[in-house]
C-alpha atoms as a PDB file:
ATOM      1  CA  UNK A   1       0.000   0.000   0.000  1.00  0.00           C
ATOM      2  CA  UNK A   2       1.458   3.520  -0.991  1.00  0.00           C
ATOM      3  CA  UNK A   3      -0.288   6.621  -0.220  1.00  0.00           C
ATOM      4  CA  UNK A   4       1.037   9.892  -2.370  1.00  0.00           C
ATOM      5  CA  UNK A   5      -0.410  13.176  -0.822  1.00  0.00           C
ATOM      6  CA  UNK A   6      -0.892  15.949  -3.190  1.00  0.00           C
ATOM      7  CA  UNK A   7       0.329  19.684  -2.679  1.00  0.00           C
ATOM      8  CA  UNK A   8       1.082  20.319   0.590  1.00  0.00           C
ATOM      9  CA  UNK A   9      -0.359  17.976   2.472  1.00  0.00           C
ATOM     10  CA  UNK A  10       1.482  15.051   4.482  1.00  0.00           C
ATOM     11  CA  UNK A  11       0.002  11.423   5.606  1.00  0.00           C
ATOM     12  CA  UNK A  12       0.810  10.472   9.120  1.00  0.00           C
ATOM     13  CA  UNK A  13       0.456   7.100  11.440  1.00  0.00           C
ATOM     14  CA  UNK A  14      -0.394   7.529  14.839  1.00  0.00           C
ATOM     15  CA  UNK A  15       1.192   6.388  17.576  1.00  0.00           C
ATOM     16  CA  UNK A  16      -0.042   3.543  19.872  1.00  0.00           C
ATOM     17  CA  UNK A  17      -2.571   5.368  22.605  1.00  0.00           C
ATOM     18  CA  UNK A  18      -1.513   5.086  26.238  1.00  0.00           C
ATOM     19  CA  UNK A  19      -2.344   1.449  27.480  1.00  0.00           C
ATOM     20  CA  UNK A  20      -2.664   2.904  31.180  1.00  0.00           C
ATOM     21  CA  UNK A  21      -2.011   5.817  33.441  1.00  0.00           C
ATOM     22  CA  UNK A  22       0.933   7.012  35.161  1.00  0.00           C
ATOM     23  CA  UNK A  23      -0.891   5.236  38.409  1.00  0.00           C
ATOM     24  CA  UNK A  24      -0.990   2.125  36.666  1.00  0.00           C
ATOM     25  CA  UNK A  25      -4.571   1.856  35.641  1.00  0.00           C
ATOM     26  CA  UNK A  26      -4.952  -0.025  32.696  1.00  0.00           C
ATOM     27  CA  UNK A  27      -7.743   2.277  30.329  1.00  0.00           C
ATOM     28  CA  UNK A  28     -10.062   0.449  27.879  1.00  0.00           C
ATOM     29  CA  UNK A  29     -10.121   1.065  24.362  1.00  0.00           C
ATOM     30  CA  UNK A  30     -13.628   3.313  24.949  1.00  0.00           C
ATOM     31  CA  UNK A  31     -12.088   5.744  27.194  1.00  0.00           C
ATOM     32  CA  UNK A  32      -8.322   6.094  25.188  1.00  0.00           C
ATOM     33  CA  UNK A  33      -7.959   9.410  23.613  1.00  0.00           C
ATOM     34  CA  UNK A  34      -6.087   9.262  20.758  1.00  0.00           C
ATOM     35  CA  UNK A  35      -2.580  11.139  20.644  1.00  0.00           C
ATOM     36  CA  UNK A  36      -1.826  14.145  18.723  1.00  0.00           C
ATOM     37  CA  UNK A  37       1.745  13.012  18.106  1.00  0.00           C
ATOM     38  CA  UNK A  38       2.109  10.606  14.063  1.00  0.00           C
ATOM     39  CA  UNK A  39       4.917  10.061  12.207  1.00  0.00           C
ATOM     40  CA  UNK A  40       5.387  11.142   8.891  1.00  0.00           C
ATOM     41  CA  UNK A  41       4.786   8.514   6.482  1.00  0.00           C
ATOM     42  CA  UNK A  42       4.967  10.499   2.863  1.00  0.00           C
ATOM     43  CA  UNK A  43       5.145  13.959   2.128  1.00  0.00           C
ATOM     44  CA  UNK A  44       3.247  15.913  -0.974  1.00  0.00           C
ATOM     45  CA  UNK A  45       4.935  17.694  -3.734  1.00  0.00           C
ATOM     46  CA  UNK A  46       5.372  21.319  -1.787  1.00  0.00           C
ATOM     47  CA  UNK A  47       2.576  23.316  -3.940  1.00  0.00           C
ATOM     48  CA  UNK A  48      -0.177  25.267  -2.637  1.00  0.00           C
ATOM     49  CA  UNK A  49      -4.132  26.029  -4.138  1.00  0.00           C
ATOM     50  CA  UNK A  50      -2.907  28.123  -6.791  1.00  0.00           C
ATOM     51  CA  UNK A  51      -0.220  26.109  -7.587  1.00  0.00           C
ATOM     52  CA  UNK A  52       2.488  27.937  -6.008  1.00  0.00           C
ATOM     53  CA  UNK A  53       5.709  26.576  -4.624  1.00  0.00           C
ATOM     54  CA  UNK A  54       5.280  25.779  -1.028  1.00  0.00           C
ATOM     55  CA  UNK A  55       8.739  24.752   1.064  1.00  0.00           C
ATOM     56  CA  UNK A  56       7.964  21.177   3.405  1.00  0.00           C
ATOM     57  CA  UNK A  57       9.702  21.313   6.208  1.00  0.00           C
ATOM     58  CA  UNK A  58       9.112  17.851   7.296  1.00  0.00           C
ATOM     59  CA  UNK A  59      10.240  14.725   6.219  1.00  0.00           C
ATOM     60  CA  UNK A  60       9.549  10.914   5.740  1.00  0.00           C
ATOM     61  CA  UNK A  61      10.333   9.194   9.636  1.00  0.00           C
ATOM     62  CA  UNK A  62       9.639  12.816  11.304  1.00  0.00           C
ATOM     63  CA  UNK A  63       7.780  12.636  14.592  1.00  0.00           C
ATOM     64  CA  UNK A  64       5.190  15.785  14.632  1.00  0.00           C
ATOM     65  CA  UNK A  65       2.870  16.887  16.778  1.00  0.00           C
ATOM     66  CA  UNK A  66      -0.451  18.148  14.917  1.00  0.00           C
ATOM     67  CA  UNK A  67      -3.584  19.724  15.810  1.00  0.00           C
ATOM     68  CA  UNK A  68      -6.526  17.931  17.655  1.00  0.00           C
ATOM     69  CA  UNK A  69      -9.195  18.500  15.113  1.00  0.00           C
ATOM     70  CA  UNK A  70      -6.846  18.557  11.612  1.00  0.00           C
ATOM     71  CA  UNK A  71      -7.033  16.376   8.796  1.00  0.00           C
ATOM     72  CA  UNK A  72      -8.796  13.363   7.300  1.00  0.00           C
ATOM     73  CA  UNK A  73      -8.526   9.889   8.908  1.00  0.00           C
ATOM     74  CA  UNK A  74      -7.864   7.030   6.094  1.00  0.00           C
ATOM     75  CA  UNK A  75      -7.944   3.305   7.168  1.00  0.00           C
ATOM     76  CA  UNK A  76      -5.927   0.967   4.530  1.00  0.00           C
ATOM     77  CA  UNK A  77      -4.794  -2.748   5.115  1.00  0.00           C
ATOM     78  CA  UNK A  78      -5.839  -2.350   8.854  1.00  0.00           C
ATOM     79  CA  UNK A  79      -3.856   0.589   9.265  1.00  0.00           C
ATOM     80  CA  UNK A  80      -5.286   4.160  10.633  1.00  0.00           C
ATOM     81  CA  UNK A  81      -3.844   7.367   9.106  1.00  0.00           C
ATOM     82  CA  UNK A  82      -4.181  10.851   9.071  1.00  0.00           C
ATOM     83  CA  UNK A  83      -4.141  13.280   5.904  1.00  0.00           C
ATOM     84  CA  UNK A  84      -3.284  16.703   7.159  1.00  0.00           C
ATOM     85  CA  UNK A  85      -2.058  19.667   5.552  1.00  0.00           C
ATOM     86  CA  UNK A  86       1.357  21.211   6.989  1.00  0.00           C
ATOM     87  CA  UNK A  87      -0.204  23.937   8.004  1.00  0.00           C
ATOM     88  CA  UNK A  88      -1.932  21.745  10.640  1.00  0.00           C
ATOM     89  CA  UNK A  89       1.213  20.356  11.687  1.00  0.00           C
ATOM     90  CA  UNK A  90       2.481  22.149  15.180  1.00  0.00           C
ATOM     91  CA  UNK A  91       5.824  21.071  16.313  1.00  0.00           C
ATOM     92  CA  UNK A  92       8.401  18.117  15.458  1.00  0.00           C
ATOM     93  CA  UNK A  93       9.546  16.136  17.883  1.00  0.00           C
ATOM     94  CA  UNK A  94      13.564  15.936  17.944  1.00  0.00           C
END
């Protein structure tokens, strides 16, 4: 499976949700919240709307942070991704 974003948007995998707390208590799958942290899978071709060049500044294997509501969620071969846009995208994680 290959996904190819277009423009300047990037596809992302999340990151397995927190089995349990910092106390210890193991949280069932209804009451995980999903993380806000992906890594970048693949990376569109740095153009904007109107077809201007747009500079990515992230990377295949990046670890980002993005924004709670951004983006479309894609499942494929029983994996979940995320389609954002880099604008969405907030920090990377070094």
């Amino acid at each position: 499976m290959k996904l190819r974003p277009l423009g300047d948007r990037v596809v992302l995998q999340y990151q397995k949700a927190e089995e349990k707390t910092q106390s210890g208590i193991i949280l069932p799958d209804s009451a995980k919240e999903r993380p806000q942290e992906a890594v970048v899978i693949a990376v569109g071709s740095g153009t904007d709307e109107e077809g201007k060049a747009v500079e990515m500044h992230v990377k295949p294997g990046d670890k980002v942070i993005y924004s709670k509501y951004a983006g479309t969620e894609v499942k494929l071969d029983d994996e979940e991704y995320i389609i954002v846009e880099q604008s969405d995208l907030i920090a990377i994680v070094e």
